[in-house]
C-alpha atoms as a PDB file:
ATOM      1  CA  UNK A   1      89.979  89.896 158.590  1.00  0.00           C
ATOM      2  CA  UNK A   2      91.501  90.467 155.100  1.00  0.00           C
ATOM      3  CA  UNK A   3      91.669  86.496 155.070  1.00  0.00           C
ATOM      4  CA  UNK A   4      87.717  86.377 155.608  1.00  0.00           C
ATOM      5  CA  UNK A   5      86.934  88.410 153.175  1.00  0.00           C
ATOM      6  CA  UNK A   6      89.418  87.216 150.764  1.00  0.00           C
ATOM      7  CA  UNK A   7      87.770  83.659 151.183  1.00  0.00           C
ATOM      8  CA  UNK A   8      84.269  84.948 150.476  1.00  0.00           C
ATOM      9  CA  UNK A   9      85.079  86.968 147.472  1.00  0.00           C
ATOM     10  CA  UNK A  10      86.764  83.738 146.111  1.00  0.00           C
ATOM     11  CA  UNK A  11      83.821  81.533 147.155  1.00  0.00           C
ATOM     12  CA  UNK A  12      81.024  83.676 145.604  1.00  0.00           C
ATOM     13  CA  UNK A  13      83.195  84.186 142.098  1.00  0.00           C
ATOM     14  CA  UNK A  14      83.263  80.457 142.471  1.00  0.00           C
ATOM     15  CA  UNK A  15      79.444  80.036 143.291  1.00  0.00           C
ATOM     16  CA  UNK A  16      78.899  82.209 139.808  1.00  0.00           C
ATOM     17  CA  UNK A  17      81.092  80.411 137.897  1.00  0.00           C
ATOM     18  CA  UNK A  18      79.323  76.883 139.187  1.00  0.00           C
ATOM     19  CA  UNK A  19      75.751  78.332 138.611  1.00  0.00           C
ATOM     20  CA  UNK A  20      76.517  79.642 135.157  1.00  0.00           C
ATOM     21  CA  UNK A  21      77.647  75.773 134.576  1.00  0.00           C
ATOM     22  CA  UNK A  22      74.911  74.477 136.358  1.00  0.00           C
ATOM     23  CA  UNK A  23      72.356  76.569 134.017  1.00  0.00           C
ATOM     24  CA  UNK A  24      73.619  74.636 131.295  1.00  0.00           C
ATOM     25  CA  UNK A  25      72.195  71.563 132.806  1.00  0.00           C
ATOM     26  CA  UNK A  26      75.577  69.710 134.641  1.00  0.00           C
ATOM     27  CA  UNK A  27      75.158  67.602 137.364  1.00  0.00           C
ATOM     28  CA  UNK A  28      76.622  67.665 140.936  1.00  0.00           C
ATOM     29  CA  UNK A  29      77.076  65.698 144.008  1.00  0.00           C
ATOM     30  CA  UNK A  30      79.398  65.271 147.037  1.00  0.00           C
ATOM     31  CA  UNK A  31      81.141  62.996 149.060  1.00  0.00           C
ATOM     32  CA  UNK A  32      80.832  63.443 152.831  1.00  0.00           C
ATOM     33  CA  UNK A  33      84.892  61.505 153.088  1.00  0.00           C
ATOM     34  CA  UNK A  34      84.574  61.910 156.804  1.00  0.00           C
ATOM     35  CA  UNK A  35      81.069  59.898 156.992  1.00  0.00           C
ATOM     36  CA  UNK A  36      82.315  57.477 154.078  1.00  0.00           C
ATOM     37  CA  UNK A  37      84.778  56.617 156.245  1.00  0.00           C
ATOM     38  CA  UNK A  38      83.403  56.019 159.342  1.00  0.00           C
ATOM     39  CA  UNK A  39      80.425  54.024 157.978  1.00  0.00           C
ATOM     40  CA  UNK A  40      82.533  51.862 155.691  1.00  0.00           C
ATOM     41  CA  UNK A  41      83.359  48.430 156.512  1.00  0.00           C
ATOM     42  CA  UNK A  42      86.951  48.895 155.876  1.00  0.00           C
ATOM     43  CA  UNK A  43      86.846  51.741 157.886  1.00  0.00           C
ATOM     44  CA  UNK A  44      85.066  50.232 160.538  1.00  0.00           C
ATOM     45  CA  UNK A  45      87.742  47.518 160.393  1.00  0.00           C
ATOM     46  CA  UNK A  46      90.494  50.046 160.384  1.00  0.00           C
ATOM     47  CA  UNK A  47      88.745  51.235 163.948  1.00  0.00           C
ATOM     48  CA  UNK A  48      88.953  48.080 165.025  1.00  0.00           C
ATOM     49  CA  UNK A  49      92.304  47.104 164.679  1.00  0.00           C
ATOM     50  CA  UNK A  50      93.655  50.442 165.902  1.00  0.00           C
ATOM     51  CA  UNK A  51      91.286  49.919 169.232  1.00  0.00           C
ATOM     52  CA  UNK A  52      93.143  46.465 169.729  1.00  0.00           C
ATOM     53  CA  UNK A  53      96.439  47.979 169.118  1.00  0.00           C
ATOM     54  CA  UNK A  54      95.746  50.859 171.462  1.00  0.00           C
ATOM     55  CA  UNK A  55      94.823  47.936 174.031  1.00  0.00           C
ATOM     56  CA  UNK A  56      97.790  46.519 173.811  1.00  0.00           C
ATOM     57  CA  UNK A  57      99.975  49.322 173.532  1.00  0.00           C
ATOM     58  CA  UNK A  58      98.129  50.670 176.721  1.00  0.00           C
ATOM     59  CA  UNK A  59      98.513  47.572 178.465  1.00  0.00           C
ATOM     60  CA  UNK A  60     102.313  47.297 177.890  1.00  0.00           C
ATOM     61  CA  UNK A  61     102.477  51.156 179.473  1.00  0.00           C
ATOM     62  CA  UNK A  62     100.789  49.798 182.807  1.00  0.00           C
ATOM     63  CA  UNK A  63     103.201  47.425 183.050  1.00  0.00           C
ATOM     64  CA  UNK A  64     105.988  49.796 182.663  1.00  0.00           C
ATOM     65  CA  UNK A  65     104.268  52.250 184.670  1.00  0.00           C
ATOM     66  CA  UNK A  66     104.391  49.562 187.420  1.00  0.00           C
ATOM     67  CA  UNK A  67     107.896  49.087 187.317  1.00  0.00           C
ATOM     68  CA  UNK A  68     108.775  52.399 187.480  1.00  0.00           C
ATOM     69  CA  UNK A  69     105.862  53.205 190.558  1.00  0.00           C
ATOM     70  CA  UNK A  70     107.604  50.098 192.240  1.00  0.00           C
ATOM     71  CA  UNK A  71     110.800  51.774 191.618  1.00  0.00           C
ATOM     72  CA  UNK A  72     110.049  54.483 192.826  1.00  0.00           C
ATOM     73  CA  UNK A  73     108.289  53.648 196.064  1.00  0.00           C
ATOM     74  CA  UNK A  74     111.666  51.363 196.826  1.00  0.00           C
ATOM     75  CA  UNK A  75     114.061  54.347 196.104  1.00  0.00           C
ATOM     76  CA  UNK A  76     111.844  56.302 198.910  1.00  0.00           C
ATOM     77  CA  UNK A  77     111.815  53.669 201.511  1.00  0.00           C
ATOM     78  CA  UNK A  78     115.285  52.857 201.372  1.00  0.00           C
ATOM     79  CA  UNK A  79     116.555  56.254 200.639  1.00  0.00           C
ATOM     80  CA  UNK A  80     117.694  56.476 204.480  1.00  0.00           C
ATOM     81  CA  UNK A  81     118.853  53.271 204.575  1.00  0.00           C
ATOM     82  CA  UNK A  82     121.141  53.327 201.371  1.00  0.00           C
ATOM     83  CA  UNK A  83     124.661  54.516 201.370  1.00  0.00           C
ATOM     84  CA  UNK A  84     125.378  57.662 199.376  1.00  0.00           C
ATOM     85  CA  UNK A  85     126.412  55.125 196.149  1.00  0.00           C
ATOM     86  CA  UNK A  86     123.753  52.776 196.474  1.00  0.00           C
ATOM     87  CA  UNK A  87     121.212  55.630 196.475  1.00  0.00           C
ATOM     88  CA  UNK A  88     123.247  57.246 193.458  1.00  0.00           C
ATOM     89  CA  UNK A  89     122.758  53.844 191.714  1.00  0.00           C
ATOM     90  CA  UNK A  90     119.271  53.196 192.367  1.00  0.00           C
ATOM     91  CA  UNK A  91     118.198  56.852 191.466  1.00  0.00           C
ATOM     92  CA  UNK A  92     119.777  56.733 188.027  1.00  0.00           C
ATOM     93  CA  UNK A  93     117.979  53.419 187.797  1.00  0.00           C
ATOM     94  CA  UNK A  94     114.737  55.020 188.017  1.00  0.00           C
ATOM     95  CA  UNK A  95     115.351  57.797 186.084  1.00  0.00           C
ATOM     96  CA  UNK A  96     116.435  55.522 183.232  1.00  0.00           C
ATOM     97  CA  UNK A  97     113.422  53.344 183.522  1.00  0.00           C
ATOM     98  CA  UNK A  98     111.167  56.778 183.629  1.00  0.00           C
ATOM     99  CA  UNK A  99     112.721  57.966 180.853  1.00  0.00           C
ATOM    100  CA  UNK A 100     112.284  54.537 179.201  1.00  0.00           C
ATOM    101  CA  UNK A 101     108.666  55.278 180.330  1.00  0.00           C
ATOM    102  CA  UNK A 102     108.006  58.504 178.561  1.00  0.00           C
ATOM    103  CA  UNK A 103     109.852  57.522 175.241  1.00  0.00           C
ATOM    104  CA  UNK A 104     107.545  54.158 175.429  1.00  0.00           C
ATOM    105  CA  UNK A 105     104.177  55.832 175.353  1.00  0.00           C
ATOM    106  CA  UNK A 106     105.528  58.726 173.204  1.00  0.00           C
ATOM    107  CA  UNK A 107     106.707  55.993 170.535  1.00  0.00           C
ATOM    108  CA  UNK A 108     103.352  54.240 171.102  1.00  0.00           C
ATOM    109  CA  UNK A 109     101.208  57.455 170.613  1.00  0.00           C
ATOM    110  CA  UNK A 110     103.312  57.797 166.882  1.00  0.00           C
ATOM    111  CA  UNK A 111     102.804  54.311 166.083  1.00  0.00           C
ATOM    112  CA  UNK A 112      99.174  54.613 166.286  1.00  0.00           C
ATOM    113  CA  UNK A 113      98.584  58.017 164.725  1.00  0.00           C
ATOM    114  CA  UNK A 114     100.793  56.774 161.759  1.00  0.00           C
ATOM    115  CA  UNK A 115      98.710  53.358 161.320  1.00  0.00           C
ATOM    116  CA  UNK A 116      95.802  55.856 161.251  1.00  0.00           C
ATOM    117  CA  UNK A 117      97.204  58.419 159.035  1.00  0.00           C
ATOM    118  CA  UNK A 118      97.787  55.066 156.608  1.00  0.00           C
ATOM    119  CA  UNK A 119      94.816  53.272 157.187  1.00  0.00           C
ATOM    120  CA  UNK A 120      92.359  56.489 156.966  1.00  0.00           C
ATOM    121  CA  UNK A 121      94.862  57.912 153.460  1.00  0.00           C
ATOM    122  CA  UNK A 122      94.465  54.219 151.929  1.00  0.00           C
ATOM    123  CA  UNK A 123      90.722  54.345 152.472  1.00  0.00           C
ATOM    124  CA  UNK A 124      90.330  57.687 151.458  1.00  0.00           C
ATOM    125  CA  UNK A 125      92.199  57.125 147.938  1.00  0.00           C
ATOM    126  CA  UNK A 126      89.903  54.245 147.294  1.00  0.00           C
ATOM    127  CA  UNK A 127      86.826  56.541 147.929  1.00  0.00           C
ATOM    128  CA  UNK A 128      88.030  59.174 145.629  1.00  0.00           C
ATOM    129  CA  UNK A 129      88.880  56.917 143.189  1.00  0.00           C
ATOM    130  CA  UNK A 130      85.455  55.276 143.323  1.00  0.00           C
ATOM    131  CA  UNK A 131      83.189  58.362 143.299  1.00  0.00           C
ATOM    132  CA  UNK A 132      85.467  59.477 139.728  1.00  0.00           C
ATOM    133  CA  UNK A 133      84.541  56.550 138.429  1.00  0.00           C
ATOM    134  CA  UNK A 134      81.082  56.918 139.852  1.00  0.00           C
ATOM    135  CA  UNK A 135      80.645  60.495 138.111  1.00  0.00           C
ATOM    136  CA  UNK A 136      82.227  59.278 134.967  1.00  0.00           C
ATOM    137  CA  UNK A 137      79.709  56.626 134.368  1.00  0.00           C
ATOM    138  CA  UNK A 138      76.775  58.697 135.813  1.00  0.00           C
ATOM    139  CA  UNK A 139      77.110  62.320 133.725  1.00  0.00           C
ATOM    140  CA  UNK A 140      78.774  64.047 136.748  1.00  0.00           C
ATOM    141  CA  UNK A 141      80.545  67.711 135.956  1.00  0.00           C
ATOM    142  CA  UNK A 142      81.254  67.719 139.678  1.00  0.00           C
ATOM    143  CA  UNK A 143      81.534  65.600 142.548  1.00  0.00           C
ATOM    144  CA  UNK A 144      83.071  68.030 145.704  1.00  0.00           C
ATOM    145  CA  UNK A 145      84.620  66.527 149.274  1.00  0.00           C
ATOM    146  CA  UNK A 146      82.298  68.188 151.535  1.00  0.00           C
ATOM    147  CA  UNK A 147      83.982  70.182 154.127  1.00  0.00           C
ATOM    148  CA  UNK A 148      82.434  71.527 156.762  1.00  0.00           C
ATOM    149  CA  UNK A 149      85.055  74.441 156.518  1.00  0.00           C
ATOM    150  CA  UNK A 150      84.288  74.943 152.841  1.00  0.00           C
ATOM    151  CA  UNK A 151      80.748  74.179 152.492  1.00  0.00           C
ATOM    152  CA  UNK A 152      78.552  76.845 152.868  1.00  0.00           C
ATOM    153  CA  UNK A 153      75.380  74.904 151.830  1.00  0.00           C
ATOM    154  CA  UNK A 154      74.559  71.691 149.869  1.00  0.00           C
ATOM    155  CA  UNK A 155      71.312  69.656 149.212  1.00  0.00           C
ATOM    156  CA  UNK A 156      70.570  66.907 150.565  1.00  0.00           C
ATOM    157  CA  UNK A 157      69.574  64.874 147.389  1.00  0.00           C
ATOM    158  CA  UNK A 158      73.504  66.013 145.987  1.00  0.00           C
ATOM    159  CA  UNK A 159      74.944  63.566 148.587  1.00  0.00           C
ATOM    160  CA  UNK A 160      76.644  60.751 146.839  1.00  0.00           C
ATOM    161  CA  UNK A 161      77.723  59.082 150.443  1.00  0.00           C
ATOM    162  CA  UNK A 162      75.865  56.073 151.018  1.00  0.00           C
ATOM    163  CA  UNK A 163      76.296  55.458 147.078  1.00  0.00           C
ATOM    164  CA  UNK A 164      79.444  55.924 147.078  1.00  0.00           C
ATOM    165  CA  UNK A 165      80.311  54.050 150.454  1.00  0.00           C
ATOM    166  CA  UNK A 166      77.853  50.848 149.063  1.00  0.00           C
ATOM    167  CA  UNK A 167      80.467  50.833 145.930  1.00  0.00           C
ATOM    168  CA  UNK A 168      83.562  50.664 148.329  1.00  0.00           C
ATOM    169  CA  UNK A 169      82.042  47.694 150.229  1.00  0.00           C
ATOM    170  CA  UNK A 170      80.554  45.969 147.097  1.00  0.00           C
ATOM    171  CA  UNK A 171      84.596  46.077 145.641  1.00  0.00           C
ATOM    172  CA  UNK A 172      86.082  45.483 148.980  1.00  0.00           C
ATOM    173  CA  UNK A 173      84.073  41.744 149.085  1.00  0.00           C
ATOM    174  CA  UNK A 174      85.277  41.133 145.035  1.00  0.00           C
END
């Protein structure tokens, strides 16, 4: 609770401090950075390459998860059939190959949430770096990263998005 209230005393001090700036005639605007980069064409392409990666990481899995089913449905049939050793031998086998299994699709999960993290962090930068430039050149004080968490209210006409995002895919084709 002390949290909550903490974070609205600091967000109306900093709503006075912006209107007393914004009485003097200073411009602002925002970047929505999770719309910029979802309706990007870079980040369109980054979607696209981490759906065909996911593909084939998903498609390697089945495979192992065949194996190991096959495996598995072997150990069962032949359970009675197999000497104490064999059995032994066979179990171990699909508990490796399990194991193998799990680490597979855990691996696979971190290799595409990293490519993500990257793709969506390389993106972002160029946004940021855009809309500065953008404010520099248009009389900006402010340009914010709308949040929903932070944002208690902005205009409509403040929303540098589809501005900014035409400047990212204007440089990307350069």
């Amino acid at each position: 609770m002390k949290r909550i209230v903490g974070l609205v005393v600091i967000c109306i001090t900093l709503s006075l401090g912006v209107a007393a700036i914004a009485a003097d005639g200073a411009k602002f605007g925002y970047v929505d950075l999770q719309k910029a980069l979802n309706s990007a064409e870079a980040g369109k392409a980054a979607r696209e390459h981490l759906t065909v990666k996911a593909k084939e990481l998903q498609d390697k899995i089945l495979v192992k998860e065949a194996e190991v089913k096959k495996l598995k449905d072997e150990l069962e049939k032949q359970s009675v059939l197999l000497s104490e050793s064999a059995r032994s031998v066979k179990e171990k086998d699909y508990q490796q190959k399990f194991k193998e299994l799990q680490r597979f699709a855990k691996d696979a999960q971190d290799e595409l949430q990293a490519k993500d993290e990257e793709l969506t962090n390389v993106i972002g930068q160029e946004i940021v770096r855009l809309a500065q430039e953008f404010g520099r050149k248009n009389g900006y004080s402010f340009i914010f990263v709308k949040n929903d968490a932070l944002v208690l209210y902005a205009e409509e006409k403040a929303d540098l998005t589809d501005e900014i995002v035409k400047l990212h895919n204007a440089s990307r084709k350069k």
